[in-house]
Protein backbone atom coordinates (compact mmCIF):
# COMPACT_ATOMS: atom_id res chain seq x y z
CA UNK A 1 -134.16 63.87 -17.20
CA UNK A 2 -133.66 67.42 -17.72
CA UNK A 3 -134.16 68.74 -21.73
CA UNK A 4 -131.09 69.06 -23.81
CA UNK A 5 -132.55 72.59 -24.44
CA UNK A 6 -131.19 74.24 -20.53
CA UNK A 7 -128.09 75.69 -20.89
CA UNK A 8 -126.16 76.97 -18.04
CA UNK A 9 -127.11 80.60 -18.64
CA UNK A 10 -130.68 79.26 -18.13
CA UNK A 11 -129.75 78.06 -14.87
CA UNK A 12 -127.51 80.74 -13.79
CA UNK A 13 -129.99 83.56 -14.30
CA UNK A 14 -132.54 81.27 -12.44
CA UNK A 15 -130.13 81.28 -9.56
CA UNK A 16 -129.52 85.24 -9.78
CA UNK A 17 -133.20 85.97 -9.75
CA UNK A 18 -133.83 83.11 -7.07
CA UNK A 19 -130.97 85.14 -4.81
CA UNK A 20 -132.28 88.54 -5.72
CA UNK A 21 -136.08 87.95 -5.64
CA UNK A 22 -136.19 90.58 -7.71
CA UNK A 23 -136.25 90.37 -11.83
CA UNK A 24 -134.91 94.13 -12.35
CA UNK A 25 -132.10 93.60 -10.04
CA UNK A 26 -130.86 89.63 -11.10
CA UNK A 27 -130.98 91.30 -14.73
CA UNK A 28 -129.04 94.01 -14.03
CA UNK A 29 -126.15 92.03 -12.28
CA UNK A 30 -126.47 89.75 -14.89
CA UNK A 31 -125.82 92.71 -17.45
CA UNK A 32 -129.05 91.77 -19.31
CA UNK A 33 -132.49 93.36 -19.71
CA UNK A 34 -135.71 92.00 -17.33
CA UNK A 35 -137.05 91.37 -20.59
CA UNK A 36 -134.48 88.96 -21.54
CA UNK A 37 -134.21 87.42 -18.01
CA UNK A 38 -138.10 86.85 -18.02
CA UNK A 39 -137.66 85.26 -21.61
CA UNK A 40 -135.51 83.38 -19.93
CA UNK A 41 -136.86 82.19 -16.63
CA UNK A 42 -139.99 81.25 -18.73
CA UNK A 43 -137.97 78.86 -21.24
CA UNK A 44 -136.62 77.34 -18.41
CA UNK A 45 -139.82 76.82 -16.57
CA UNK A 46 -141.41 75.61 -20.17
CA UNK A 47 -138.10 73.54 -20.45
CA UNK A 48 -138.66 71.87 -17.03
CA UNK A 49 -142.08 71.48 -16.74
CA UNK A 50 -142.16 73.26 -13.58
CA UNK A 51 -143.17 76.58 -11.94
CA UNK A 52 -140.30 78.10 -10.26
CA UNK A 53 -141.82 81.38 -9.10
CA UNK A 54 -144.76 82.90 -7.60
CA UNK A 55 -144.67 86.07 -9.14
CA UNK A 56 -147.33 89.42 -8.36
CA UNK A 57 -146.98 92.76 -9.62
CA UNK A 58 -145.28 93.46 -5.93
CA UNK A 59 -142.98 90.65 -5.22
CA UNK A 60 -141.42 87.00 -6.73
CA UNK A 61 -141.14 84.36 -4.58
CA UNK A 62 -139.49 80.81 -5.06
CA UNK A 63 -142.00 77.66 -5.01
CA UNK A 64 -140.94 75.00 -3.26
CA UNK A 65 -139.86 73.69 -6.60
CA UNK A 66 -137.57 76.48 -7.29
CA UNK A 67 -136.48 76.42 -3.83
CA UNK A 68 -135.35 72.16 -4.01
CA UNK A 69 -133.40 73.32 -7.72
CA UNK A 70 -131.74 76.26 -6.02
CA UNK A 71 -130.08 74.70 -3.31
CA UNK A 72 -129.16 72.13 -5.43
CA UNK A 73 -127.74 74.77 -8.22
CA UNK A 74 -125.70 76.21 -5.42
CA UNK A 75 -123.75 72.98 -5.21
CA UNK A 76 -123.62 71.99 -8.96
CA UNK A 77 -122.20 75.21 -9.38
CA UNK A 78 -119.27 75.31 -7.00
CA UNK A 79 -118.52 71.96 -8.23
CA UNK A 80 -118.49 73.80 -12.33
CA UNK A 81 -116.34 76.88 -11.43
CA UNK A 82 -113.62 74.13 -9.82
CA UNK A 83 -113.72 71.95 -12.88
CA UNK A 84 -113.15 75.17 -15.09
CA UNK A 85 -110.34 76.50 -12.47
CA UNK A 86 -108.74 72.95 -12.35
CA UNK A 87 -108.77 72.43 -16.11
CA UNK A 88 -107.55 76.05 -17.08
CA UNK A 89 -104.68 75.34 -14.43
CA UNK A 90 -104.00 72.36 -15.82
CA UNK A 91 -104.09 73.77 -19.48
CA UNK A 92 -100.82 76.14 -18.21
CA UNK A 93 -98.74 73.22 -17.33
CA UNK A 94 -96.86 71.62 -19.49
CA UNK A 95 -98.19 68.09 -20.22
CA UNK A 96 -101.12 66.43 -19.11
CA UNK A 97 -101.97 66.45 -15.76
CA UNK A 98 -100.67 63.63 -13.57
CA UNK A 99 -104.20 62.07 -12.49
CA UNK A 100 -106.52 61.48 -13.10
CA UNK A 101 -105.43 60.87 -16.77
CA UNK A 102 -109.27 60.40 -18.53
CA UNK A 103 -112.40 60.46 -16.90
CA UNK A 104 -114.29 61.03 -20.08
CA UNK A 105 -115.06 57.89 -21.93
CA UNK A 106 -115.89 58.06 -25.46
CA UNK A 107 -117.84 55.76 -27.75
């Protein structure tokens, strides 16, 4: 089970540096220093329990690890930006949307 500790930002600048390869570059898209992407990666890695990189002082590359969670991210978030889209759509229209009318169950 993953810790209650990742957050999506985590994950997200995982994913940048995983399609980048590159910690200077995923930071800078990401509008963040390498410092704090580093910080970051590391957390998550600490977080997971898992090495996610094989890093030098001339090139990062993705373990097979970081490669499985990657293609998996990819997925997971697609499937996030829709839910946002939907619900911010839905948040316009007057009403609740039609269906599906709770998916959430609470306590």
């Amino acid at each position: 089970m993953i810790s209650t500790n990742v957050e999506v930002r985590h994950l997200r600048a995982f994913a940048a540096t995983a399609e980048q390869l590159h910690f200077t570059r995923a930071a800078a898209g990401l509008h963040i220093t390498q410092q704090a992407l580093s910080t970051q990666i590391r957390f998550l890695e600490k977080q997971l329990g898992i090495k996610l990189f094989d890093r030098t002082t001339r090139k990062v590359e993705l373990t097979i690890a970081g490669v499985v969670l990657y293609r998996h991210l990819q997925g997971l978030f697609d499937q996030l930006d829709r839910a946002v889209d939907e619900a911010r759509r839905s948040a316009s229209v007057e009403g609740r949307p039609s269906e599906p009318q709770c998916l959430v169950k609470t306590r």
